[in-house]
Protein backbone atom coordinates (compact mmCIF):
# COMPACT_ATOMS: atom_id res chain seq x y z
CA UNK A 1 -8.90 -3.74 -20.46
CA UNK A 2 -5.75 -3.15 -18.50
CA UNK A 3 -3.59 -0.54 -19.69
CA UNK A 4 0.21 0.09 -19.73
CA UNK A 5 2.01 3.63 -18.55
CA UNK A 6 5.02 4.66 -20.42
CA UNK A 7 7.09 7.07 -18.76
CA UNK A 8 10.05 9.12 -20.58
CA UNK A 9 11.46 12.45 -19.94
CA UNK A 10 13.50 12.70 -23.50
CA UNK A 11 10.74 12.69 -25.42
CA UNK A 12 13.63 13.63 -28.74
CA UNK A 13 15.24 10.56 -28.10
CA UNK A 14 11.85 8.86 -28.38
CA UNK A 15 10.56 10.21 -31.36
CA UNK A 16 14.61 9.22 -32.57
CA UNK A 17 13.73 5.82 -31.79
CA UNK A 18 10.22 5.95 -33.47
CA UNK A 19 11.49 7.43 -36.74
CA UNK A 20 13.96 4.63 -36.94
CA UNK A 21 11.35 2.03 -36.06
CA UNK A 22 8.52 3.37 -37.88
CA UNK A 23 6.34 2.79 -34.62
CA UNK A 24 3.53 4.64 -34.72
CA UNK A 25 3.37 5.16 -31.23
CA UNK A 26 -0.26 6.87 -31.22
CA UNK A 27 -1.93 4.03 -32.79
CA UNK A 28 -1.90 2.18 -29.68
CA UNK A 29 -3.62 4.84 -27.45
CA UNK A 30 -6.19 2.47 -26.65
CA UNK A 31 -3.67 0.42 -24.18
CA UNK A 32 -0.81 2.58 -23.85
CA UNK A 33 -0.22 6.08 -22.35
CA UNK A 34 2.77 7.62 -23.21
CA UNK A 35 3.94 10.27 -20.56
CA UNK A 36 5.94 12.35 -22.71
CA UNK A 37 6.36 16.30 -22.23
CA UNK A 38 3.47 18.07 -20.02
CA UNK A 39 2.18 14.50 -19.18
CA UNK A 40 5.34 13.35 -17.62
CA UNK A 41 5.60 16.41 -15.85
CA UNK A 42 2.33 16.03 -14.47
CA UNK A 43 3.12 12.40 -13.52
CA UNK A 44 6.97 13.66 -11.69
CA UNK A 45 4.67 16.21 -9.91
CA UNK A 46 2.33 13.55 -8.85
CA UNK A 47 5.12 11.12 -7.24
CA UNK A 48 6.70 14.35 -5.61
CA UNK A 49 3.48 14.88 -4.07
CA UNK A 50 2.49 11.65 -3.18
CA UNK A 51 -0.70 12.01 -5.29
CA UNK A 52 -0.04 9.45 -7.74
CA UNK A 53 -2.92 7.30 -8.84
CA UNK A 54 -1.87 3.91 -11.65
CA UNK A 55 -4.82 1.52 -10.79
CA UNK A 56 -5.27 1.26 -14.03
CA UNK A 57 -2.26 0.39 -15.03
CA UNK A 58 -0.85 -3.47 -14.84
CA UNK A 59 2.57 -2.51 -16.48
CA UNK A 60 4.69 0.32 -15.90
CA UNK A 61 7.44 1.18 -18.19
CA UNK A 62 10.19 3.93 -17.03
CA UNK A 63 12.99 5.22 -18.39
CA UNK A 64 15.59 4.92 -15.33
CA UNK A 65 16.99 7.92 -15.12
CA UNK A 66 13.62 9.95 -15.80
CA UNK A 67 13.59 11.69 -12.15
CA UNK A 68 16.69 14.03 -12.83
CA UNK A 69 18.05 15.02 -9.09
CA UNK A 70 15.07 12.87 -7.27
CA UNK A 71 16.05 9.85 -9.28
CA UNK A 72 16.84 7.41 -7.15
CA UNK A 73 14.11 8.60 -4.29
CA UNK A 74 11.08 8.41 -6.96
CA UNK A 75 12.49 5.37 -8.76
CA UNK A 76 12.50 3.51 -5.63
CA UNK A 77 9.06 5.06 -4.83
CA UNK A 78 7.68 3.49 -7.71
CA UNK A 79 9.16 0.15 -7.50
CA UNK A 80 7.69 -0.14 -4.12
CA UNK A 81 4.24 1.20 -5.95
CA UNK A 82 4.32 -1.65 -7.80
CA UNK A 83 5.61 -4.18 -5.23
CA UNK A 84 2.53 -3.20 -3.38
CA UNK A 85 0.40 -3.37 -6.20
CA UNK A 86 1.31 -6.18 -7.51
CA UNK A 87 2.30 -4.42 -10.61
CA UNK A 88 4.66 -5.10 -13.45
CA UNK A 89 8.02 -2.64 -13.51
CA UNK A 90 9.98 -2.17 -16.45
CA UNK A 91 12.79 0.29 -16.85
CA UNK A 92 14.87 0.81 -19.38
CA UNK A 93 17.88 3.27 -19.74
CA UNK A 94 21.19 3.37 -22.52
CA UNK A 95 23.28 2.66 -19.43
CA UNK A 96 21.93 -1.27 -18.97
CA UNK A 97 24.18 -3.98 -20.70
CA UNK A 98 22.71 -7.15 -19.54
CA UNK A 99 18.86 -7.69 -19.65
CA UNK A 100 17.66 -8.00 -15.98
CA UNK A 101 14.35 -9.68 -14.43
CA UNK A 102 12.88 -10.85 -11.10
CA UNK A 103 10.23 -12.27 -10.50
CA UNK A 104 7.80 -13.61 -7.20
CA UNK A 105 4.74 -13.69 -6.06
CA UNK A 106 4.29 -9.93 -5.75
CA UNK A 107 6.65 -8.40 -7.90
CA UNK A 108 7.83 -8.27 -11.37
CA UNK A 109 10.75 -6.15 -12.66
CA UNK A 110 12.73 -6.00 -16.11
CA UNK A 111 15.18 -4.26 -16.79
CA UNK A 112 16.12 -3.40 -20.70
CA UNK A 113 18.79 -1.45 -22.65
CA UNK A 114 16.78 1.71 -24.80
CA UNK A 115 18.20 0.40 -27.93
CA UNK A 116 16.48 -3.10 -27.38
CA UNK A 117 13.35 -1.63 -25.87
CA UNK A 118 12.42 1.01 -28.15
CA UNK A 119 13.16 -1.60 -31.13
CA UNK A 120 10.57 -3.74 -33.05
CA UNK A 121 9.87 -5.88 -29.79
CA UNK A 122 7.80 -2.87 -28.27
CA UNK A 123 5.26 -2.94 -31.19
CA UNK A 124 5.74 -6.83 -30.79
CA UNK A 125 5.25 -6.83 -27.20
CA UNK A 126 2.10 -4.28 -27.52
CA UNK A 127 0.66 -6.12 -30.20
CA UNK A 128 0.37 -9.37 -27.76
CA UNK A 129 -0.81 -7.01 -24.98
CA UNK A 130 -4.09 -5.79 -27.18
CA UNK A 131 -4.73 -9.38 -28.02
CA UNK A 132 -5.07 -10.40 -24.02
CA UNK A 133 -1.69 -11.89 -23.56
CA UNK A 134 1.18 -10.87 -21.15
CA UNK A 135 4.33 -11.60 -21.26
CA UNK A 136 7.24 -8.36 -20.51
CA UNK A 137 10.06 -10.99 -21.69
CA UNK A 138 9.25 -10.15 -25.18
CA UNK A 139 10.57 -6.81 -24.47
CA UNK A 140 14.00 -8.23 -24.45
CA UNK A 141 14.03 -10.91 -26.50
CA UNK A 142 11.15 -10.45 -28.74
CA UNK A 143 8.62 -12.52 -30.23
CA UNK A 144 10.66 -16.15 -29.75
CA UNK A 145 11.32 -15.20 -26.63
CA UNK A 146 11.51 -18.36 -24.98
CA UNK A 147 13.61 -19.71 -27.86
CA UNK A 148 16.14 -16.78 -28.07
CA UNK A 149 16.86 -16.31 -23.89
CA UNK A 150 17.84 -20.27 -25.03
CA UNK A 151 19.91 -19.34 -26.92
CA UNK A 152 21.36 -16.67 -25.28
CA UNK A 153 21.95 -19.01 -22.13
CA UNK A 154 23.55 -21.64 -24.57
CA UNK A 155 25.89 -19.13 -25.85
CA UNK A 156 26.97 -18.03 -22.43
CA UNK A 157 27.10 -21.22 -20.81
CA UNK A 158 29.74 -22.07 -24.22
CA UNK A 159 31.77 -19.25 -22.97
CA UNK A 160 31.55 -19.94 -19.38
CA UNK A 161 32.62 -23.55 -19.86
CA UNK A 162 35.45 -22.31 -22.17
CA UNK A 163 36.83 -20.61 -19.52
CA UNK A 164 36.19 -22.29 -16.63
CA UNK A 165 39.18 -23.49 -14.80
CA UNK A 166 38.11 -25.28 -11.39
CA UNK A 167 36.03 -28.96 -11.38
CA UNK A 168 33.44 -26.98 -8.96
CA UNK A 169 32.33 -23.49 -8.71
CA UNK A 170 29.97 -21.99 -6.27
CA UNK A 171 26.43 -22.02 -7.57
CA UNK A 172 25.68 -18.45 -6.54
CA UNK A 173 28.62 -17.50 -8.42
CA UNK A 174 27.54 -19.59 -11.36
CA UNK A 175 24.17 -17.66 -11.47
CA UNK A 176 25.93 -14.35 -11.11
CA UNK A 177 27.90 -14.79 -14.60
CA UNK A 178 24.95 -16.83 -16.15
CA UNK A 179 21.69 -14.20 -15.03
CA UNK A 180 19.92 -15.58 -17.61
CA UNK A 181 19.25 -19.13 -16.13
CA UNK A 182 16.73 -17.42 -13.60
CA UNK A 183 14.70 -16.87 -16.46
CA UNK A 184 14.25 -20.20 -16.99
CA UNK A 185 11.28 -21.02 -14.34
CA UNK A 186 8.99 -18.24 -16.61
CA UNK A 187 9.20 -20.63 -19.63
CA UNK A 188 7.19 -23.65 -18.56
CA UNK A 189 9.63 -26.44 -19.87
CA UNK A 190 11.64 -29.68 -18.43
CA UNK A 191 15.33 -29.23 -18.67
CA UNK A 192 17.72 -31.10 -17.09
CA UNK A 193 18.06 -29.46 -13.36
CA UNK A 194 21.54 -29.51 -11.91
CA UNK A 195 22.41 -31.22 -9.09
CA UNK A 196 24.21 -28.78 -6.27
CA UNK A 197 26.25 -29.75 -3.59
CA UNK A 198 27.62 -27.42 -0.91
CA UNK A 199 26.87 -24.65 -2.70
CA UNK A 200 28.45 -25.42 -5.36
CA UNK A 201 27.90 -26.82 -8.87
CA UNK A 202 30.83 -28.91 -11.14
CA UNK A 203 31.62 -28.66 -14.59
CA UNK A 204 30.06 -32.20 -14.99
CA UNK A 205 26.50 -30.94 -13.98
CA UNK A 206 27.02 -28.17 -15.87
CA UNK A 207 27.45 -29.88 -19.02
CA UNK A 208 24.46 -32.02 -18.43
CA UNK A 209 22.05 -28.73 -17.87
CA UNK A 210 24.02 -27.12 -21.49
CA UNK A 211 23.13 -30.37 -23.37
CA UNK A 212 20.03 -30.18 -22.17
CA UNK A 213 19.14 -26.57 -23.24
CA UNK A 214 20.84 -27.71 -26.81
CA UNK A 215 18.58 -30.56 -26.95
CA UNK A 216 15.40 -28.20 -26.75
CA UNK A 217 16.56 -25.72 -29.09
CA UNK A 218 17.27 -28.11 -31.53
CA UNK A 219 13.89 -29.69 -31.08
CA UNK A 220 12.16 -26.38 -31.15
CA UNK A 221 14.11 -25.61 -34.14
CA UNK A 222 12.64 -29.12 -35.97
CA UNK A 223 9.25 -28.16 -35.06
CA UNK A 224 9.18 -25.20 -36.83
């Protein structure tokens, strides 16, 4: 079985987390390492020195800002790791506001606020890993995670309309305000996909694609 790194350099804040939770972190030793204290020094010493070794790893899971003064060097070390390795990334830090994630054919990356990570959708998320599944999503959004970025994208896509002002906006600019739309392709279902022209997308075609994200939900919702 595959297993999943955790790496976090406050390990207080962790066991904060836990206490709140009632995780009990240890009981998943058989999937999970969790590079706390003398193992995440080990593991800081190891991408110093270029002597890093996480083939067995398919997922790693890092706090952000874990590399104090080398930050940004090993953190972009270690997405590269994983680009090359075809390797899951997940970081989470307090400073992240909106849920982030990328995927391709090499590469996956999610990125997570602490709160939301080290809440009940880590023990959900670890939980589905034992049993054979995969899915990092669940990290943000938990176990209806297909229903609730949904929902989240109908919410936003309320606002966005609300406030939109113009007949046509560009569609890159769209996407920018709306990030949770490119989650879309991970969730395996027909909605209605909106037609672009020029680069840019109108308030009619947006309307279609929101009606058609309200439609599922509501059908999901009757199924139930």
């Amino acid at each position: 079985m595959s297993r999943i790194l955790l790496i976090e350099d406050r390990s207080l804040r962790q066991k904060k987390f836990f206490n709140e939770t009632k995780i009990d972190i240890e009981s998943y030793s058989d999937i999970l390492d969790n590079a706390i204290d003398e193992k995440y020094q080990k593991i800081l010493d190891e991408l110093q020195k270029d002597t890093c070794n996480f083939d067995e790893y398919s997922i790693i899971i890092s706090h952000k800002s874990a590399f104090g003064d080398e930050n940004t060097r090993l953190i972009s070390k270690l997405e590269k790791y994983c680009h090359n390795n075809h390797k899951t990334l997940v970081l989470f830090s307090g400073g992240i506001d909106t849920n982030y994630y990328l995927k391709d054919d090499e590469f996956e990356l999610l990125e997570v606020n602490s709160k939301i990570f080290y809440s009940q959708n880590l023990k959900t998320f670890l939980e589905d890993f034992r049993n054979g599944n995969f899915q990092p999503l669940i990290l943000s959004y938990g176990n209806r995670w297909k229903l609730n970025i949904l929902l989240n994208i109908l919410e936003k896509l309320n606002k966005y309309l609300g406030e939109m002002k113009k007949e046509k906006v560009l569609y890159k600019a769209f996407l920018r305000d709306n990030p949770d739309i490119q989650t879309i392709e991970t969730l395996n279902i027909n909605l209605y996909e909106p037609l672009v022209q020029e680069r840019k997308i109108s308030i009619v075609e947006i309307e279609k694609f929101k009606n058609s994200v309200l439609k599922y939900i509501n059908e999901s919702l009757l199924h139930e």
